[in-house]
Protein backbone atom coordinates (compact mmCIF):
# COMPACT_ATOMS: atom_id res chain seq x y z
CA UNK A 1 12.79 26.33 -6.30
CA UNK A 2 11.95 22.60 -6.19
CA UNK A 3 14.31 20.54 -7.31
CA UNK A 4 12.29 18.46 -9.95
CA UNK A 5 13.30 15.01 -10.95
CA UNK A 6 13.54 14.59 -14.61
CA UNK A 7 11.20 12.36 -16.23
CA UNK A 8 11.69 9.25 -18.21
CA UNK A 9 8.99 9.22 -20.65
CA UNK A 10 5.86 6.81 -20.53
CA UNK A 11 5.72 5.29 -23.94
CA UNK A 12 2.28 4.63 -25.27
CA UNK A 13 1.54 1.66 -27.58
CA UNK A 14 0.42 2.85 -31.30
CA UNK A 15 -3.12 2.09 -30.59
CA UNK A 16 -3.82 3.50 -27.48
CA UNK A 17 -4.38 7.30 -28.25
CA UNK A 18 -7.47 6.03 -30.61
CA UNK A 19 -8.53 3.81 -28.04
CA UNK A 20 -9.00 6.23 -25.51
CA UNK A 21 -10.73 8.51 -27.74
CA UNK A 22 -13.44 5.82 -28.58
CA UNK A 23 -14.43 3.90 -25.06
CA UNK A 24 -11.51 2.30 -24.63
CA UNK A 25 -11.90 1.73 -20.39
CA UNK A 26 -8.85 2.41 -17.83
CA UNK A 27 -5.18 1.81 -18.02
CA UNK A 28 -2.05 -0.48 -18.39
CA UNK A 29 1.20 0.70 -17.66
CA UNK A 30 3.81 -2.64 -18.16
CA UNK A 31 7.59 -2.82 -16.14
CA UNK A 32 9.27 -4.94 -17.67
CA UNK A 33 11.80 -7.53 -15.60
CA UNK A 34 15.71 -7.71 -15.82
CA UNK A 35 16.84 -7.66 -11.95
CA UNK A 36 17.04 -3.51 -12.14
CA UNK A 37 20.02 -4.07 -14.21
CA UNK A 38 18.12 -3.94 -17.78
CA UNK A 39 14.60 -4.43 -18.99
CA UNK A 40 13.46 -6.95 -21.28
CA UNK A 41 11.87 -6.02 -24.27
CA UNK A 42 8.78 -8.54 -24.31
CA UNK A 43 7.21 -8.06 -20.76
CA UNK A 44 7.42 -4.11 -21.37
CA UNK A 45 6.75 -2.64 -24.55
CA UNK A 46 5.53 -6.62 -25.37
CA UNK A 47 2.89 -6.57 -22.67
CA UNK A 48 1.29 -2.83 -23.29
CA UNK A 49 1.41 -4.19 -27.19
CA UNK A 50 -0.73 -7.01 -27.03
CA UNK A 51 -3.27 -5.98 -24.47
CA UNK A 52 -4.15 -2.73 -27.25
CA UNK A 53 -4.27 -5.24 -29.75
CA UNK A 54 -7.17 -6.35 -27.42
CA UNK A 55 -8.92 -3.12 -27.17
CA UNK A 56 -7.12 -2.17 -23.47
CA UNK A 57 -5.14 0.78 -23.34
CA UNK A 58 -1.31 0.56 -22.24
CA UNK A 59 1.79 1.76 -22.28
CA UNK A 60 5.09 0.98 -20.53
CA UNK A 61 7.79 2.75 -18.80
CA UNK A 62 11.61 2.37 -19.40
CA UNK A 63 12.35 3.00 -15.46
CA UNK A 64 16.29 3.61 -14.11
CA UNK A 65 18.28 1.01 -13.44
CA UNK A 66 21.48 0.36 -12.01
CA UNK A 67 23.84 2.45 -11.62
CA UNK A 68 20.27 4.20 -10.56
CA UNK A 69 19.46 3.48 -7.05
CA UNK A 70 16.31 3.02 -4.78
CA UNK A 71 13.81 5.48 -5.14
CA UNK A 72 14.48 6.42 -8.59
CA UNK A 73 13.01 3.62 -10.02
CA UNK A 74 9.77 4.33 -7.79
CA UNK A 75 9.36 7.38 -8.09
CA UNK A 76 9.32 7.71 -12.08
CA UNK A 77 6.44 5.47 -11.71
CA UNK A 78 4.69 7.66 -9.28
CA UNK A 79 5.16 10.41 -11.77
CA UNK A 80 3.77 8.47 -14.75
CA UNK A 81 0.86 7.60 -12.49
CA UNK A 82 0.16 11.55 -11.68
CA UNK A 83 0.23 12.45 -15.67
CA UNK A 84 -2.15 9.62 -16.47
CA UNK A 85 -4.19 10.99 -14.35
CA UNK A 86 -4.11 14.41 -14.63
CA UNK A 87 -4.78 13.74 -18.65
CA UNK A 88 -0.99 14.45 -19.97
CA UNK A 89 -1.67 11.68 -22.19
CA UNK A 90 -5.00 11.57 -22.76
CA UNK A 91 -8.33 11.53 -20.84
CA UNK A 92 -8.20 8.07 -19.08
CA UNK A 93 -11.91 7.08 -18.05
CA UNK A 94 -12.04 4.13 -15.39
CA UNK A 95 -8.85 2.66 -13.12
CA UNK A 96 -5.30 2.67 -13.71
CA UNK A 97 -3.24 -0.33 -13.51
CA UNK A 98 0.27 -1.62 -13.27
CA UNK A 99 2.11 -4.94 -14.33
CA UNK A 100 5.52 -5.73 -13.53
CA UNK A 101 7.51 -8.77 -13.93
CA UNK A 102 9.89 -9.92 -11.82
CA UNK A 103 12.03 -6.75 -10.47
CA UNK A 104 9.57 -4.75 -12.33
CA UNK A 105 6.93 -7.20 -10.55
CA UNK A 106 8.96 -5.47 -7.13
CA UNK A 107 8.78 -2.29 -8.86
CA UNK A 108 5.09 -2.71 -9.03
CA UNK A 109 4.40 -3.96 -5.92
CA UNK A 110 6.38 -1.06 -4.48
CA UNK A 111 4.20 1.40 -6.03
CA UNK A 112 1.24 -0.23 -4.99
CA UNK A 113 2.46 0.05 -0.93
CA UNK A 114 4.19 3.62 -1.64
CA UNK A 115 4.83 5.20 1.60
CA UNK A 116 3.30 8.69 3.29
CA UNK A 117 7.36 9.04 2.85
CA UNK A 118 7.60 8.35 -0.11
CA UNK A 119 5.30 9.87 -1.21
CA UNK A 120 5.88 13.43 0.83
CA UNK A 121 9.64 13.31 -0.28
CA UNK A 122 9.05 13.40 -3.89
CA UNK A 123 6.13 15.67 -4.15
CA UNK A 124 8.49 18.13 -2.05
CA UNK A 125 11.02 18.09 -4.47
CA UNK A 126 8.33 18.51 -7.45
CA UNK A 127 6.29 21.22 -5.48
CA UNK A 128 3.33 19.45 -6.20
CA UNK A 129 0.73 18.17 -3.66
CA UNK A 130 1.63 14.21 -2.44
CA UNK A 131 -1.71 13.75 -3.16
CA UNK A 132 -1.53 13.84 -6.82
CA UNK A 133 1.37 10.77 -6.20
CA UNK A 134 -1.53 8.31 -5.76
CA UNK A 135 -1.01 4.76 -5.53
CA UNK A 136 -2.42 2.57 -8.99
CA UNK A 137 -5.47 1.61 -8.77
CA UNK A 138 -5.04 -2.31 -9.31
CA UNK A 139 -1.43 -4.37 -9.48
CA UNK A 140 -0.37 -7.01 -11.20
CA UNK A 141 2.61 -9.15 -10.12
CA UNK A 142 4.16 -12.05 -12.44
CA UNK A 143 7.07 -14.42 -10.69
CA UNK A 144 7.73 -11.08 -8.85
CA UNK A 145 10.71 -10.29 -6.68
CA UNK A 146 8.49 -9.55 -3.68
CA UNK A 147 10.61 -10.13 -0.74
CA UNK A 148 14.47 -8.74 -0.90
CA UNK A 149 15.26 -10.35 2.48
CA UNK A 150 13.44 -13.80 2.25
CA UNK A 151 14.34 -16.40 -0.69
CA UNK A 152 15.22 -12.97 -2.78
CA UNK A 153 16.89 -12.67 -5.84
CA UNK A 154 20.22 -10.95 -4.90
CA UNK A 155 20.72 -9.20 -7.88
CA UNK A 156 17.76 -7.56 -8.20
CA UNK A 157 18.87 -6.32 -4.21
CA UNK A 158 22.32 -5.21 -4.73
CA UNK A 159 21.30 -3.77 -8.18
CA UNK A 160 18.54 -1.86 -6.49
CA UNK A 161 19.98 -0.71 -3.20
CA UNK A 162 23.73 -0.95 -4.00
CA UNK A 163 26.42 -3.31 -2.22
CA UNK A 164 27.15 -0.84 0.93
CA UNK A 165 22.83 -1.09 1.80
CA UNK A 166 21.80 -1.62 5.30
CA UNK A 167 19.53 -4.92 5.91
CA UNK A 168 16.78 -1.89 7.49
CA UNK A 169 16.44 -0.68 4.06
CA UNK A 170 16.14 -4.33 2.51
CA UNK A 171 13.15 -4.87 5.11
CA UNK A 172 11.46 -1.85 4.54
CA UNK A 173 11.70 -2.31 0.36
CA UNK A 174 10.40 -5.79 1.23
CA UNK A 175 6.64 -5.69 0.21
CA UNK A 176 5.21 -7.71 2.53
CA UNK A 177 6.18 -5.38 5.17
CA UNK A 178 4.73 -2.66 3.68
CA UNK A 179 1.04 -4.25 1.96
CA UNK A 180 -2.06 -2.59 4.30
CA UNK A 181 -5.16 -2.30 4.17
CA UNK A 182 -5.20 0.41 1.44
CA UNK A 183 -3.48 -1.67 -1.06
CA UNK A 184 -5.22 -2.23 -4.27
CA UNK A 185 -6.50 -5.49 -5.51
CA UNK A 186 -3.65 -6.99 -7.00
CA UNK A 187 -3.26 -10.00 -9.33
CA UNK A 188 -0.35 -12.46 -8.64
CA UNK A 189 1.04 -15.54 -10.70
CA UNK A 190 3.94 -17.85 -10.13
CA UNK A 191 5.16 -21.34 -11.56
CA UNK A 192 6.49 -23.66 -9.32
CA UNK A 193 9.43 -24.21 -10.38
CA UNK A 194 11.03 -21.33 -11.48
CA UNK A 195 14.70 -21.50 -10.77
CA UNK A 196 15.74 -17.73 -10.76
CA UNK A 197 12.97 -16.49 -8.34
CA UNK A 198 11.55 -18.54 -5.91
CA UNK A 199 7.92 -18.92 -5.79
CA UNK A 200 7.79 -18.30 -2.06
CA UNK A 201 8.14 -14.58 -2.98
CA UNK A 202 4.11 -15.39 -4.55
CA UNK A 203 3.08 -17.22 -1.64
CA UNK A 204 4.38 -14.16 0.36
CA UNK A 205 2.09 -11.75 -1.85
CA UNK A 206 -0.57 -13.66 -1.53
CA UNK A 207 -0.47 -13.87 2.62
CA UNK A 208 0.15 -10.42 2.70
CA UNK A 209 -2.42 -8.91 0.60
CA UNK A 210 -4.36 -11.61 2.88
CA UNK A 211 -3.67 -10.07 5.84
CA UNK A 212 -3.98 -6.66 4.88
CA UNK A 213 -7.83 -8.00 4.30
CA UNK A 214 -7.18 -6.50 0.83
CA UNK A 215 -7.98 -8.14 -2.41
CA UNK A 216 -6.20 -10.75 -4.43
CA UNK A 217 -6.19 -13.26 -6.79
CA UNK A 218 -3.36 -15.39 -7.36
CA UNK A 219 -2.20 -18.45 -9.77
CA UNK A 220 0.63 -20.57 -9.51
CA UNK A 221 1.16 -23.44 -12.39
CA UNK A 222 3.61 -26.22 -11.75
CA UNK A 223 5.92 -25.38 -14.97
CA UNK A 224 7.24 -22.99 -16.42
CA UNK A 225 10.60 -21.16 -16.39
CA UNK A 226 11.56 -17.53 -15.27
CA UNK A 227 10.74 -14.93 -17.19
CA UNK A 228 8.22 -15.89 -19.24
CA UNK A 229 5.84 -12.88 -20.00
CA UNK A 230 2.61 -13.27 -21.48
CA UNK A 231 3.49 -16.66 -21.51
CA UNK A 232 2.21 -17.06 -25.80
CA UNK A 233 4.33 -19.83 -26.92
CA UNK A 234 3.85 -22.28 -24.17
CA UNK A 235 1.46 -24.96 -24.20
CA UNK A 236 1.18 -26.14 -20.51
CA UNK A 237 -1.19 -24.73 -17.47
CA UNK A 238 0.83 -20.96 -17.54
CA UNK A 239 0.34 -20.27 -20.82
CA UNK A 240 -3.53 -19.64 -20.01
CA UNK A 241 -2.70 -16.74 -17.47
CA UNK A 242 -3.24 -13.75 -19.98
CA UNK A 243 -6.72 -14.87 -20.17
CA UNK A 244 -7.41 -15.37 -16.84
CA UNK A 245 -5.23 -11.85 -16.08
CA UNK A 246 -7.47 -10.21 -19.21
CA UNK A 247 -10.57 -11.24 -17.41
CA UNK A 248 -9.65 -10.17 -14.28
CA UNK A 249 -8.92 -6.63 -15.49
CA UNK A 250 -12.00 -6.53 -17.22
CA UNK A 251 -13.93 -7.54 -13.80
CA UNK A 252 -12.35 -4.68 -12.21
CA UNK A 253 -13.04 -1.65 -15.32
CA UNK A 254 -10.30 -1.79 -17.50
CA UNK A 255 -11.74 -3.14 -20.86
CA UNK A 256 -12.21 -2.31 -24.49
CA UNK A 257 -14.33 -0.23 -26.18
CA UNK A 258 -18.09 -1.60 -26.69
């Protein structure tokens, strides 16, 4: 018998059931930041709250964290991905999406490069067929931990991997070694001087998705500090990137109902 990993549950926001029922278009599914050590309240269940409140159907995902180690974390969302799909939690018509913020924003970006490995691992242990373990259809990164080699935040590393890792598993849970060609259009945003995660880790999305020729669009304001969310109670440059990230979603199919 397969040895099943047990599921954390995706939590849907209160509106969403209704909203799929009448038009509501695609997917959300929001992981929240805290380094893998914890997950903050506002860019999770904060994030998939306000974009129903706009008509866009979300939830978000309370993934392990430490003492949980690499793939847990990954492979949760993988799951989550296969039941939205396969209608566990309603019929979803149009693309699904996932935000993450900062780990979570590695978390993301992770399960938009998922390996053939990965991939083939997990679905063995299910007994299910790897290709029900899709990749989301779109990503969204905010000040993500993308790189855990270059200008990482260590934390988020050792937290992830655990302090006896080996510096091959750091490069190949680096995403810009593992963006190609298949990777979905992702959205990236940044400010310049956040102190906790360096920017460079957006600059390295953004050359990777470039050279992957795969699709991105990418925003980085000069203030703004480190875990900010949606970003609602600022009043410089960043605190417009929920528009620009609303419109971008709803360029690519995920949108209210008419």
């Amino acid at each position: 018998m397969p040895n099943q990993v047990a599921r954390v549950p995706l939590v849907l926001s209160p509106a969403t059931p209704e909203l799929l029922t009448s038009g509501g278009r695609g997917f959300v599914l929001a992981l929240a930041g805290g380094g893998y050590a914890h997950r903050s309240e506002h860019e999770g269940p904060g994030t998939a709250d306000w974009l129903a409140a706009r008509g866009i159907p979300a939830g978000h995902l309370d993934y392990p964290v430490a003492p949980a180690r690499y793939p847990e974390a990954l492979e949760q969302v993988l799951l989550a991905l296969a039941d939205l799909r396969a209608g566990v939690h309603g019929e979803i018509n149009g693309p699904i999406a996932v935000i993450g913020y900062s780990a979570g924003g590695h978390l993301a970006g992770t399960a938009a490069t998922a390996t053939d490995a990965e991939r083939t691992a997990l679905a063995e242990r299910e007994g299910i067929d790897p290709d029900t373990l899709a990749r989301p259809d779109l990503v969204t990164m905010g000040y993500p931990v993308f790189s855990l080699v270059a200008r990482t935040h260590v934390g988020s590393r050792l937290n992830l991997l655990g302090a006896d890792h080996t510096e091959a598993l750091a490069l190949a849970l680096s995403v810009e070694n593992r963006v190609d060609a298949a990777a979905p259009p992702a959205f990236v945003w940044h400010t310049s001087d956040d102190a906790a995660v360096p920017v460079e880790n957006t600059l390295a999305a953004v050359s990777a998705w470039r050279a992957a020729r795969a699709d991105v669009e990418a925003h980085v304001y000069p203030h703004g500090r480190h875990g900010l969310g949606l970003a609602l109670e600022e009043t410089g440059a960043v605190a417009g990137w929920s528009q620009h990230w609303v419109e971008w979603l709803n360029g690519h199919g995920i949108r209210p109902p008419d």
